[in-house]
PDB file of N, CA and C in Angstrom:
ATOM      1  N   UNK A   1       2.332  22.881  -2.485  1.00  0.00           N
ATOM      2  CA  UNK A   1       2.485  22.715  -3.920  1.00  0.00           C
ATOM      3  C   UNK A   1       1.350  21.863  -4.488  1.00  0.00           C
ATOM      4  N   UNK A   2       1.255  20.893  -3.908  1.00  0.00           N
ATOM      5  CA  UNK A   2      -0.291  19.872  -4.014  1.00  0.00           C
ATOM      6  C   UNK A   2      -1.608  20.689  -4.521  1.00  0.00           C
ATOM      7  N   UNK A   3      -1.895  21.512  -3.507  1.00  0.00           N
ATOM      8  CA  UNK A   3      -3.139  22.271  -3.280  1.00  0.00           C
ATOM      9  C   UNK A   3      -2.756  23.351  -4.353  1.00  0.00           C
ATOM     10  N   UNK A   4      -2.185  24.163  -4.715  1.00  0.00           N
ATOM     11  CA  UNK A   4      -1.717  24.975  -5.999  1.00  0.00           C
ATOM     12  C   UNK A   4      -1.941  24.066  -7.431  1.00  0.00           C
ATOM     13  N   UNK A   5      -1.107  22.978  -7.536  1.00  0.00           N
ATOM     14  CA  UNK A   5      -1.463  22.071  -8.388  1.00  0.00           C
ATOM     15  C   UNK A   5      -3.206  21.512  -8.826  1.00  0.00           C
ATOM     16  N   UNK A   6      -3.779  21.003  -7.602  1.00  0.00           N
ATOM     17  CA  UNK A   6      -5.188  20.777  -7.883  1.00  0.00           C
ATOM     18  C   UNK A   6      -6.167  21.878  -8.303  1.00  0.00           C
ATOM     19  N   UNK A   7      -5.559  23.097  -7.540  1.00  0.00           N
ATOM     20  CA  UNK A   7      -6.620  24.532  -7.535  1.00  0.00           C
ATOM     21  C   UNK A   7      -6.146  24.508  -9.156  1.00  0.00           C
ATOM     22  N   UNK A   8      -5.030  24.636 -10.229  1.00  0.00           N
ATOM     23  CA  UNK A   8      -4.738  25.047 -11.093  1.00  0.00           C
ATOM     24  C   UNK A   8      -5.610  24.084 -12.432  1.00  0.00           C
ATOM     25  N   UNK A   9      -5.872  23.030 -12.108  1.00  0.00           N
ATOM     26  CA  UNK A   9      -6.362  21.900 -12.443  1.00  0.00           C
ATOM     27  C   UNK A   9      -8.022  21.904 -12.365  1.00  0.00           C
ATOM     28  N   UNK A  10      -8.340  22.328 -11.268  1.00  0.00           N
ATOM     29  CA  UNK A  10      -9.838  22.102 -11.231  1.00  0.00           C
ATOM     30  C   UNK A  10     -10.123  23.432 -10.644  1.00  0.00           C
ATOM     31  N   UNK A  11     -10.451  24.380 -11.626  1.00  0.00           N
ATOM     32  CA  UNK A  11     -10.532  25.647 -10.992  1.00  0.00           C
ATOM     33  C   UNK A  11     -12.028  26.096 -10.386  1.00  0.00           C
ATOM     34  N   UNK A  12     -12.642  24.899 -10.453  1.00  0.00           N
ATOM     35  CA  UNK A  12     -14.030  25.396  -9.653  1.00  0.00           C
ATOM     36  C   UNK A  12     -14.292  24.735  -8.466  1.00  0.00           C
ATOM     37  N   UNK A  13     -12.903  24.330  -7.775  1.00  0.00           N
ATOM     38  CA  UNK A  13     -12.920  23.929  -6.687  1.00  0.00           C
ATOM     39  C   UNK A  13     -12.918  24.631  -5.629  1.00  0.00           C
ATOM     40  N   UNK A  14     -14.169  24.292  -4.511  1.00  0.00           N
ATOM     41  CA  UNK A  14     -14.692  25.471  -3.716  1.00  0.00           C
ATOM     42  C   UNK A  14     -14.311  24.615  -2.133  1.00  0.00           C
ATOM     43  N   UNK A  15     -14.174  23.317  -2.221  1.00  0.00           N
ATOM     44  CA  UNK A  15     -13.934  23.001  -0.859  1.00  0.00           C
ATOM     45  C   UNK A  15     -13.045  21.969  -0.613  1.00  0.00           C
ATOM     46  N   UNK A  16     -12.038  21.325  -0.171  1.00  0.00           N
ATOM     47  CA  UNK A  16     -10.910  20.768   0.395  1.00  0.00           C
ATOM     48  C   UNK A  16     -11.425  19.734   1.358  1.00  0.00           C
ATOM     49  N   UNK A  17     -11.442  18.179   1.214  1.00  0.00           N
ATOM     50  CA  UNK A  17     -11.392  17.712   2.326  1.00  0.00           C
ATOM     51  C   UNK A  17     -10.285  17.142   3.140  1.00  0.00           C
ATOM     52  N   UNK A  18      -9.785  17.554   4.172  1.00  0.00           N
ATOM     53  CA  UNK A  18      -8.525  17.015   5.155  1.00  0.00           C
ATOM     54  C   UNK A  18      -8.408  16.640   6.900  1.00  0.00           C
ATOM     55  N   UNK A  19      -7.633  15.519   6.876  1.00  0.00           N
ATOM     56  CA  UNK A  19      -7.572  15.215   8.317  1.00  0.00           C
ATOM     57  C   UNK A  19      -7.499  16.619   8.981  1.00  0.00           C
ATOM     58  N   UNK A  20      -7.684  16.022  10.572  1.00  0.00           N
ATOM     59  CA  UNK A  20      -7.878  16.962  11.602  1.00  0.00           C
ATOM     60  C   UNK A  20      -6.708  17.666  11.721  1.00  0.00           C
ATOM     61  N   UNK A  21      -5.661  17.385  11.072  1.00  0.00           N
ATOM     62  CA  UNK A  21      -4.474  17.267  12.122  1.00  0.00           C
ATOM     63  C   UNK A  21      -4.284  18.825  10.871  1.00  0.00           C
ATOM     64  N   UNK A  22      -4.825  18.832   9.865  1.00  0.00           N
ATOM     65  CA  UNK A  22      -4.515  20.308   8.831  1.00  0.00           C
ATOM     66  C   UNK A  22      -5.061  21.568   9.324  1.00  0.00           C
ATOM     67  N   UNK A  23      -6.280  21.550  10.393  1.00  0.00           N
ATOM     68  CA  UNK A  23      -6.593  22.398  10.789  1.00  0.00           C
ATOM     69  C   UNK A  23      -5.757  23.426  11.565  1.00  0.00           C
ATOM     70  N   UNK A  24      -4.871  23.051  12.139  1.00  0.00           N
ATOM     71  CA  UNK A  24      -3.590  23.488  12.976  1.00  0.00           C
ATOM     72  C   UNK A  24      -2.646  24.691  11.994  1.00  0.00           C
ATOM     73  N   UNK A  25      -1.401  24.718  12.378  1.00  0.00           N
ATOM     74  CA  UNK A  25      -0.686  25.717  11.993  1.00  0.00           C
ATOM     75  C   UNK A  25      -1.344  26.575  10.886  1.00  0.00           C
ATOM     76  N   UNK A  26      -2.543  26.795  10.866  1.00  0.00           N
ATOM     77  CA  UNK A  26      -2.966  28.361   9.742  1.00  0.00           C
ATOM     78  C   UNK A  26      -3.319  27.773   8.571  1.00  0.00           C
ATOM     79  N   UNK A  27      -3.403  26.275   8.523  1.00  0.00           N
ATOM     80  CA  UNK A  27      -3.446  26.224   6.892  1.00  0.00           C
ATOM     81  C   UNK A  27      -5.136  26.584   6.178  1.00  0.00           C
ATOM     82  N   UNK A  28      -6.051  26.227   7.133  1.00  0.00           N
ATOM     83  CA  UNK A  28      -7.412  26.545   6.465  1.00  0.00           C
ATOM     84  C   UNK A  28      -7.150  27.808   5.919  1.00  0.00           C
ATOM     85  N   UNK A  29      -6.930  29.147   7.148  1.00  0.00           N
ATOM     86  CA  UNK A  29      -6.434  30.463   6.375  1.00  0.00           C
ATOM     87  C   UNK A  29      -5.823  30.423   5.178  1.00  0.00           C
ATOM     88  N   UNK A  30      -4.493  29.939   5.216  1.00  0.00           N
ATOM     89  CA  UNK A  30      -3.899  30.115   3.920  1.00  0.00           C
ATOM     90  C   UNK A  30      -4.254  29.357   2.863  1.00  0.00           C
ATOM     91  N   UNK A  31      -5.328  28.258   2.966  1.00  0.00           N
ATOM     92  CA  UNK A  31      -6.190  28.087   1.697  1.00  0.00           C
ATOM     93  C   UNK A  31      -6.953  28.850   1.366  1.00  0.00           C
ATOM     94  N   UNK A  32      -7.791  29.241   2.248  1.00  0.00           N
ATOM     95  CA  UNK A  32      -9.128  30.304   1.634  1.00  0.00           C
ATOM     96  C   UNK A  32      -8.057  31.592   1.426  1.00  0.00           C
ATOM     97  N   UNK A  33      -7.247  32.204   1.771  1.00  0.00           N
ATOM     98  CA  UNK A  33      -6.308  33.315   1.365  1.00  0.00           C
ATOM     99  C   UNK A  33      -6.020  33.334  -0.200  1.00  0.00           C
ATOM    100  N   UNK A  34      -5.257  32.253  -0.581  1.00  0.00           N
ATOM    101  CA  UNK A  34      -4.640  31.560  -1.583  1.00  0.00           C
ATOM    102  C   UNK A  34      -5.365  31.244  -3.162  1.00  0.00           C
ATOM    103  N   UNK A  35      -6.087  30.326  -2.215  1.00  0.00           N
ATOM    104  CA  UNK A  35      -6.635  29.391  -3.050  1.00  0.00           C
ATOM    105  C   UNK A  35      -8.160  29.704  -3.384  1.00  0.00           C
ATOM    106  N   UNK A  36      -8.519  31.069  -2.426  1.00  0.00           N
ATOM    107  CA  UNK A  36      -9.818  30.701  -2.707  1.00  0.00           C
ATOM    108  C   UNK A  36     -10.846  30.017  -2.191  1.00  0.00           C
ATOM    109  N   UNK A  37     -10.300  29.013  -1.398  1.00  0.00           N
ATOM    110  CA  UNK A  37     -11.720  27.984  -1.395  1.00  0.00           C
ATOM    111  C   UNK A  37     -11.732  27.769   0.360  1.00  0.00           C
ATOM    112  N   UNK A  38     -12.252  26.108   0.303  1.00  0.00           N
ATOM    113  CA  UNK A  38     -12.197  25.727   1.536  1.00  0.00           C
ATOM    114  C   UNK A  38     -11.602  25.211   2.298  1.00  0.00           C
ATOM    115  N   UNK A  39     -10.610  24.538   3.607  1.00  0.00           N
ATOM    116  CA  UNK A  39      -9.918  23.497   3.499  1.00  0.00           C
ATOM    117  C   UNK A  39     -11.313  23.148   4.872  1.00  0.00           C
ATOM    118  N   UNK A  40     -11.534  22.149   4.880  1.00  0.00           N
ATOM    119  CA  UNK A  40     -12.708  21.413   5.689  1.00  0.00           C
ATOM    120  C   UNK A  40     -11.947  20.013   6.174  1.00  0.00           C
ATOM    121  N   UNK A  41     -11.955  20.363   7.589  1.00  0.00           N
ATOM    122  CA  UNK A  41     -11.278  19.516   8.365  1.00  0.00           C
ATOM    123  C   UNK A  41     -12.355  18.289   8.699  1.00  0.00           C
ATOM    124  N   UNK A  42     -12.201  16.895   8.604  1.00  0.00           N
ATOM    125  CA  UNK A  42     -13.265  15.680   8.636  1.00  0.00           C
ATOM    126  C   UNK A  42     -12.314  15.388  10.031  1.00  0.00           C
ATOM    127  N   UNK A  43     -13.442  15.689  10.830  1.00  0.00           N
ATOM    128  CA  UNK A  43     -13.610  15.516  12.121  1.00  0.00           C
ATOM    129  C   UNK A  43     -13.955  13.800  12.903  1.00  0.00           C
ATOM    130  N   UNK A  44     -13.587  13.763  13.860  1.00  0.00           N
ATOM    131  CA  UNK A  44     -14.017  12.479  14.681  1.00  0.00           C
ATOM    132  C   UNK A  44     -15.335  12.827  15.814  1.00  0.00           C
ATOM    133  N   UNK A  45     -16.506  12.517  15.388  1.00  0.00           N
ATOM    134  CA  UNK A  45     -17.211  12.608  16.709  1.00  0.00           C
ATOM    135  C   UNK A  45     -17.123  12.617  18.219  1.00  0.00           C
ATOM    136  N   UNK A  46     -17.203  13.450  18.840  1.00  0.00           N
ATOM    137  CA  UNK A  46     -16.631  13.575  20.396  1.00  0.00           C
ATOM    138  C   UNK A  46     -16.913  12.664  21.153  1.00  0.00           C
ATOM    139  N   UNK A  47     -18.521  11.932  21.045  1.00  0.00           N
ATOM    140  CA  UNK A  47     -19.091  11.113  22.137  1.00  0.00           C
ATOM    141  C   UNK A  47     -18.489   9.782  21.601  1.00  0.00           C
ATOM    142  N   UNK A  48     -17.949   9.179  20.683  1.00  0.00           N
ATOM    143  CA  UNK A  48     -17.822   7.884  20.417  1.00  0.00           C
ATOM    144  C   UNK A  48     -16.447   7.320  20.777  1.00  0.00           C
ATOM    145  N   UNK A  49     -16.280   6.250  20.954  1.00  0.00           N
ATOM    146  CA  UNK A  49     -15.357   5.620  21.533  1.00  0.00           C
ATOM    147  C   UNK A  49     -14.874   4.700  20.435  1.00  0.00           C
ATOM    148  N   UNK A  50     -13.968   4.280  20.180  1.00  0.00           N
ATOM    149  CA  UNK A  50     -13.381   2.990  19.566  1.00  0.00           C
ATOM    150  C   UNK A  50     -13.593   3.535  18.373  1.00  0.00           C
ATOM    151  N   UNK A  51     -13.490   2.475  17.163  1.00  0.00           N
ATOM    152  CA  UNK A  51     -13.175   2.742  15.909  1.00  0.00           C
ATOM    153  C   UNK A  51     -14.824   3.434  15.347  1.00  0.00           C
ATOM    154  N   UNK A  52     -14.633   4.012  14.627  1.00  0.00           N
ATOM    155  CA  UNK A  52     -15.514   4.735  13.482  1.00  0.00           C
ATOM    156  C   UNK A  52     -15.485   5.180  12.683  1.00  0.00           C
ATOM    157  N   UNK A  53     -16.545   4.967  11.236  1.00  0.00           N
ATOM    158  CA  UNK A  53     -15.624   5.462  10.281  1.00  0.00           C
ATOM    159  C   UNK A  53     -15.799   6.811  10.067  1.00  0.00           C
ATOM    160  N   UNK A  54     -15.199   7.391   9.377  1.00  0.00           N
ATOM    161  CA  UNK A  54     -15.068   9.268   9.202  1.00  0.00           C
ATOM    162  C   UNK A  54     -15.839   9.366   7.942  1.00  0.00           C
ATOM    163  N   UNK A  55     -17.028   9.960   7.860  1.00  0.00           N
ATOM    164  CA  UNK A  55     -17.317  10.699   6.528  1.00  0.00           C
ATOM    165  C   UNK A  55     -15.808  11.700   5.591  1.00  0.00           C
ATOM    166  N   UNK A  56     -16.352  11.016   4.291  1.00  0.00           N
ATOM    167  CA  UNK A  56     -15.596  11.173   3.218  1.00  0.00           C
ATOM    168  C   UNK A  56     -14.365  10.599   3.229  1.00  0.00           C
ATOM    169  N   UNK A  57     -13.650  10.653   4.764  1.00  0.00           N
ATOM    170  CA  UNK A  57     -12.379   9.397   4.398  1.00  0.00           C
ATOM    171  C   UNK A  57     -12.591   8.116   4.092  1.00  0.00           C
ATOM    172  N   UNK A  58     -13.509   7.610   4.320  1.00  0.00           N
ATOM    173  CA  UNK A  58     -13.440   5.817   3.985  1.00  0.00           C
ATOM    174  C   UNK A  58     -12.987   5.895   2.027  1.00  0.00           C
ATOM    175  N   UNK A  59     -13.302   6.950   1.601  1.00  0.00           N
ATOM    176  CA  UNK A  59     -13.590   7.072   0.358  1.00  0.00           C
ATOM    177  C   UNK A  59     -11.894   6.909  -0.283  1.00  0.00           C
ATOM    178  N   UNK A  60     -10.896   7.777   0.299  1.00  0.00           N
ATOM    179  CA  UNK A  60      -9.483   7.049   0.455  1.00  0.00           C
ATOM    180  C   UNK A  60      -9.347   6.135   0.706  1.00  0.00           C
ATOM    181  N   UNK A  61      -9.880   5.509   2.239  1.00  0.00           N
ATOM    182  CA  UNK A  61      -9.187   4.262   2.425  1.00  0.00           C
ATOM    183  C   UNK A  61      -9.784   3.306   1.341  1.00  0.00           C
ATOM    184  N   UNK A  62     -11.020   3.366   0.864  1.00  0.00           N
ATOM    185  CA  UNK A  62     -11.216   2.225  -0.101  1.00  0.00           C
ATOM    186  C   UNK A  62     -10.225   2.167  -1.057  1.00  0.00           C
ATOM    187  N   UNK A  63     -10.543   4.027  -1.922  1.00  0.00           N
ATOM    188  CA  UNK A  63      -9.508   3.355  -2.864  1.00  0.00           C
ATOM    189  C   UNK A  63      -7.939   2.950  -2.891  1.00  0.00           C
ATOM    190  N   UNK A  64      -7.338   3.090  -1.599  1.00  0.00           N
ATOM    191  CA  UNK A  64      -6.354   2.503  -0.959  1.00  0.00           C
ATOM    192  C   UNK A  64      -6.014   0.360  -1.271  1.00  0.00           C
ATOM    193  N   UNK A  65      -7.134   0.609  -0.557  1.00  0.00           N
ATOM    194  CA  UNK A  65      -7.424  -0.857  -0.551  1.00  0.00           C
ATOM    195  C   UNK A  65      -7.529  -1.275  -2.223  1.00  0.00           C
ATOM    196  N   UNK A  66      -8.216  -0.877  -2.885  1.00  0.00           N
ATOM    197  CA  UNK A  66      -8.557  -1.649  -4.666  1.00  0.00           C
ATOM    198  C   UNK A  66      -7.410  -1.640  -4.901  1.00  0.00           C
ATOM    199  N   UNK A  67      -6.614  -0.385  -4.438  1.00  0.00           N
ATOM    200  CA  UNK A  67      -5.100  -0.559  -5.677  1.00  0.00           C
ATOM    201  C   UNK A  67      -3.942  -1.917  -4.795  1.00  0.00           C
ATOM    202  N   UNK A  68      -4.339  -1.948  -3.222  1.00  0.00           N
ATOM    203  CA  UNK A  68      -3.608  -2.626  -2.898  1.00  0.00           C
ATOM    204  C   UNK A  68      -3.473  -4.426  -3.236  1.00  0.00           C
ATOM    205  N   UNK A  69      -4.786  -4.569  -3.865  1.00  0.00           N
ATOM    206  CA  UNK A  69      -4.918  -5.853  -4.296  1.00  0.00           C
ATOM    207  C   UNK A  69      -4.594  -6.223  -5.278  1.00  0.00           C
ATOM    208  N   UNK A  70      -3.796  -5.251  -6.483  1.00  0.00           N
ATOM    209  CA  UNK A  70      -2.537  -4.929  -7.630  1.00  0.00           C
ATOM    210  C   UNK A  70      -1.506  -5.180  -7.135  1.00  0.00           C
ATOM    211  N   UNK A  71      -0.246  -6.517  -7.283  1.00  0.00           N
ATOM    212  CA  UNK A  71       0.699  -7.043  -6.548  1.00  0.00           C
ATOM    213  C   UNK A  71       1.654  -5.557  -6.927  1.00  0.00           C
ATOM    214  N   UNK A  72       1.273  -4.940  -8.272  1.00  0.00           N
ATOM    215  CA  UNK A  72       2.568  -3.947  -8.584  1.00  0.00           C
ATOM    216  C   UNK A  72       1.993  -2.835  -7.878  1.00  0.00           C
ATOM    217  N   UNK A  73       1.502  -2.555  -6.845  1.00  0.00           N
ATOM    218  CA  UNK A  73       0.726  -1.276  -6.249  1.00  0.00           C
ATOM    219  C   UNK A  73       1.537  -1.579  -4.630  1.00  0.00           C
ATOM    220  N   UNK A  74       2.072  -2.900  -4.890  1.00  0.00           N
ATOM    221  CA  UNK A  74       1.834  -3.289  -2.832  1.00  0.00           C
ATOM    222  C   UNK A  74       3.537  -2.751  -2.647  1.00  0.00           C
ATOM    223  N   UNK A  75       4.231  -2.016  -3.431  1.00  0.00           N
ATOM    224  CA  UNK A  75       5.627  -1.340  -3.310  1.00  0.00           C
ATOM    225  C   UNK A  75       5.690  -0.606  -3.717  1.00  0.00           C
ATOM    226  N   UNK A  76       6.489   0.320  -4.207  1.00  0.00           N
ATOM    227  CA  UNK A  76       6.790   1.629  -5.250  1.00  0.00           C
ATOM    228  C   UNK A  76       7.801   1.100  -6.489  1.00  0.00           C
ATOM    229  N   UNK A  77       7.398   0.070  -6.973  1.00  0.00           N
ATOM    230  CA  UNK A  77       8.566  -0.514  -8.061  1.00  0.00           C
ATOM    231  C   UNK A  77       8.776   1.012  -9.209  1.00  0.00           C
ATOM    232  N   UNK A  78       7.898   1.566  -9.347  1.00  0.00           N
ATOM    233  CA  UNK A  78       8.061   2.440 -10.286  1.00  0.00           C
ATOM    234  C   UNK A  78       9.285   3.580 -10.209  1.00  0.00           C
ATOM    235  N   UNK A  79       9.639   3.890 -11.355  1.00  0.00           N
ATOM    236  CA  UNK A  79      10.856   5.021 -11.058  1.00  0.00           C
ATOM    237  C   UNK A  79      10.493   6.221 -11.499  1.00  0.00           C
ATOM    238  N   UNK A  80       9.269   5.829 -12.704  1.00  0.00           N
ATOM    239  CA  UNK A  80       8.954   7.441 -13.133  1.00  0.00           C
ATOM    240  C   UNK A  80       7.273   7.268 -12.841  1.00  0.00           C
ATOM    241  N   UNK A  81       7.259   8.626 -12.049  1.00  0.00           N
ATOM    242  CA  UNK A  81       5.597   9.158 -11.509  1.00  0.00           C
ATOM    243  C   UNK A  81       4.385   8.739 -12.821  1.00  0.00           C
ATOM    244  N   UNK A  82       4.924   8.720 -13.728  1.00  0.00           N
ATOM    245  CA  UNK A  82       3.720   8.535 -15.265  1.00  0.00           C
ATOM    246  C   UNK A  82       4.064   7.265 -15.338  1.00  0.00           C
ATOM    247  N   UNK A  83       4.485   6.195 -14.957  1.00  0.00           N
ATOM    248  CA  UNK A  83       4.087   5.071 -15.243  1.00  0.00           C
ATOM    249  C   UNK A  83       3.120   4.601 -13.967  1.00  0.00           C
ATOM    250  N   UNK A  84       3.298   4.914 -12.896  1.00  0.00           N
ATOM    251  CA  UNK A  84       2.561   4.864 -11.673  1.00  0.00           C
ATOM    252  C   UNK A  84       1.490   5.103 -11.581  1.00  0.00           C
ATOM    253  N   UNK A  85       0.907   6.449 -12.526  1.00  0.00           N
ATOM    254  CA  UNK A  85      -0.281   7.043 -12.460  1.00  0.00           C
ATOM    255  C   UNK A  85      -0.904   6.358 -13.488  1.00  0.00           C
ATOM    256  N   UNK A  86      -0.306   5.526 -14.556  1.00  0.00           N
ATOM    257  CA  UNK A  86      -0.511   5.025 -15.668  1.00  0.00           C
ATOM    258  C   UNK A  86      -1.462   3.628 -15.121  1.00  0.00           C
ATOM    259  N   UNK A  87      -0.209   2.933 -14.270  1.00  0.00           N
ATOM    260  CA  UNK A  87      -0.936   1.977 -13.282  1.00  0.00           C
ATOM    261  C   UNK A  87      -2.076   1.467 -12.758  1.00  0.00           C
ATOM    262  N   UNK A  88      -1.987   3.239 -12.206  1.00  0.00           N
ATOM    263  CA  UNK A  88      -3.301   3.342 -11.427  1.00  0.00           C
ATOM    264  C   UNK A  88      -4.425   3.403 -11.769  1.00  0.00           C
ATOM    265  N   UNK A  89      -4.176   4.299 -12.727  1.00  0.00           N
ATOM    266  CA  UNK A  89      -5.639   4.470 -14.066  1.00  0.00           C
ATOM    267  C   UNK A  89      -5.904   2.423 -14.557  1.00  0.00           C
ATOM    268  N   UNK A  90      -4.759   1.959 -14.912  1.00  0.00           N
ATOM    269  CA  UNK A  90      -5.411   0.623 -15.305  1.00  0.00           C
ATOM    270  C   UNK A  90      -6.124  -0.118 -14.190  1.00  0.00           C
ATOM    271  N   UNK A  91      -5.333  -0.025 -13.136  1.00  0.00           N
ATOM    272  CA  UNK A  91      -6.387  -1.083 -11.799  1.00  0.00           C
ATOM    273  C   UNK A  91      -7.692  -0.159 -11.590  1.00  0.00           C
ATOM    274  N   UNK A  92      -7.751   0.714 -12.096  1.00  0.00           N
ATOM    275  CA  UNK A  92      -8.827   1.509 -11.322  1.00  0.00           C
ATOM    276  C   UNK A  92      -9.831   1.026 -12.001  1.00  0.00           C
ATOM    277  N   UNK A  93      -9.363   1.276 -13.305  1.00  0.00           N
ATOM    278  CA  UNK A  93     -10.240   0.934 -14.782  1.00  0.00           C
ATOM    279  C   UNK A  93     -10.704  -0.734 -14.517  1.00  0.00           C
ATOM    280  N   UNK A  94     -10.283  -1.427 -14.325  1.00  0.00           N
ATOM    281  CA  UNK A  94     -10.227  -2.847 -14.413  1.00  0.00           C
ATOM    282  C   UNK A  94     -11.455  -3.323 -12.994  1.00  0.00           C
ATOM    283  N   UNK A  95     -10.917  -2.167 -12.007  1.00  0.00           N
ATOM    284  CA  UNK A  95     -12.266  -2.336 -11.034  1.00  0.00           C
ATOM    285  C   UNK A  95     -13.446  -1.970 -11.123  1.00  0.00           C
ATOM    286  N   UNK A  96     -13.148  -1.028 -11.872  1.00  0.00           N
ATOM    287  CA  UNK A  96     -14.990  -0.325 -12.371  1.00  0.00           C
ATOM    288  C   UNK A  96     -15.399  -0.822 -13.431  1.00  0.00           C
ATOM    289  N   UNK A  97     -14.586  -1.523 -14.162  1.00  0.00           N
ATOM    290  CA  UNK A  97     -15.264  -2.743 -15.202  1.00  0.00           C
ATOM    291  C   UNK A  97     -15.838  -3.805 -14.544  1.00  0.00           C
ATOM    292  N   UNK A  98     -15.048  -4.448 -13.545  1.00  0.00           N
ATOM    293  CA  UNK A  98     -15.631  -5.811 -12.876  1.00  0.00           C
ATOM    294  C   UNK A  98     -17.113  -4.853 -12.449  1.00  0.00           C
ATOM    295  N   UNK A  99     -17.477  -3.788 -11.259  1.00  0.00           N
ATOM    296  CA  UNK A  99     -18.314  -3.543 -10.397  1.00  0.00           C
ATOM    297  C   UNK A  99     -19.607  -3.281 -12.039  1.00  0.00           C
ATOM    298  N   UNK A 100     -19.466  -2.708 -12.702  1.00  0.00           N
ATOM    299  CA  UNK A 100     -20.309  -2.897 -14.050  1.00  0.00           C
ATOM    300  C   UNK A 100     -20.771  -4.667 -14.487  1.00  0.00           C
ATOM    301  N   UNK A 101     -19.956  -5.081 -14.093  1.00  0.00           N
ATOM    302  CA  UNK A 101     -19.933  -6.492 -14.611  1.00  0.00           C
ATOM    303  C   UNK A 101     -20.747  -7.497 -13.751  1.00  0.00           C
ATOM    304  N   UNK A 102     -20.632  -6.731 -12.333  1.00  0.00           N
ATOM    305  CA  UNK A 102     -21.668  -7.693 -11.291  1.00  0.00           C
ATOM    306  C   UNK A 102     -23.083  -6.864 -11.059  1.00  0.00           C
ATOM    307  N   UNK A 103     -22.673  -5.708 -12.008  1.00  0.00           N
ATOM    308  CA  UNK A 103     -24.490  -5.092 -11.781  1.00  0.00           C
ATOM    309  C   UNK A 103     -25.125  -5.701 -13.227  1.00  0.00           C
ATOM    310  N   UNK A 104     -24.299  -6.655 -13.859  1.00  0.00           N
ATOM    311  CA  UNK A 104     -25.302  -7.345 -15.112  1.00  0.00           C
ATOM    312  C   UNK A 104     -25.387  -6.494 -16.091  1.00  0.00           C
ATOM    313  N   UNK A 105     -24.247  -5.369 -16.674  1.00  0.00           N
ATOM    314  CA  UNK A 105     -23.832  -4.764 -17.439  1.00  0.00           C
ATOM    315  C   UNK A 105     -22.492  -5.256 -18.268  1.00  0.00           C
ATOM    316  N   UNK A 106     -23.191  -6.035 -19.972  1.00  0.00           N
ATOM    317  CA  UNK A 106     -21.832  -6.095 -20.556  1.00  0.00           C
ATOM    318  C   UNK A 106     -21.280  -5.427 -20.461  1.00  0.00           C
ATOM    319  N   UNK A 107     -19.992  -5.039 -20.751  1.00  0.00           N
ATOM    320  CA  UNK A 107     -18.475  -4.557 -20.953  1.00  0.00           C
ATOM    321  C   UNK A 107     -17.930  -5.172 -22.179  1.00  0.00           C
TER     322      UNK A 107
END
């Protein structure tokens, strides 16, 4: 339903990025079937050992992290999905004002 939702939303979307673990039961097929596009599995390098980071995921985990430093982000206090997303848009907003603000750009 996700991937229907975004394809319906951004209809010039040509490629999908997802853990390894989506490549499995058929779903790349039934995106490019479906949807059209790509689903592109972000892989772990074979030769490396221990932690590393994954192209294009750090890009979640960051913004993981910005919202988690919003005390109202560190639970699900919310009851309705539009105040949540409402939320999110403000911490998001509020971080890309500060990062403007330390490159010596009023706001």
């Amino acid at each position: 339903m996700v991937l229907h939702d975004i394809k319906d939303m951004y209809e010039t979307l040509k490629v999908v990025f997802g853990d390894s673990a989506y490549k499995r039961c058929g779903l790349p097929d039934w995106v490019k079937e479906k949807l059209e596009c790509v689903l592109q599995p972000v892989l772990r390098p074979v030769d490396v050992d221990g932690f590393v980071v994954l192209p294009k995921r750090w890009i979640v985990e960051r913004t993981f992290a910005w919202l988690k430093k919003y005390r109202r982000h560190s639970k699900d206090y919310e009851r309705n999905p539009d105040s949540s997303v409402a939320l999110i848009y403000i911490a998001l907003t509020k971080n890309m004002l500060g990062m403007l603000e330390n490159k010596g750009l009023k706001v």
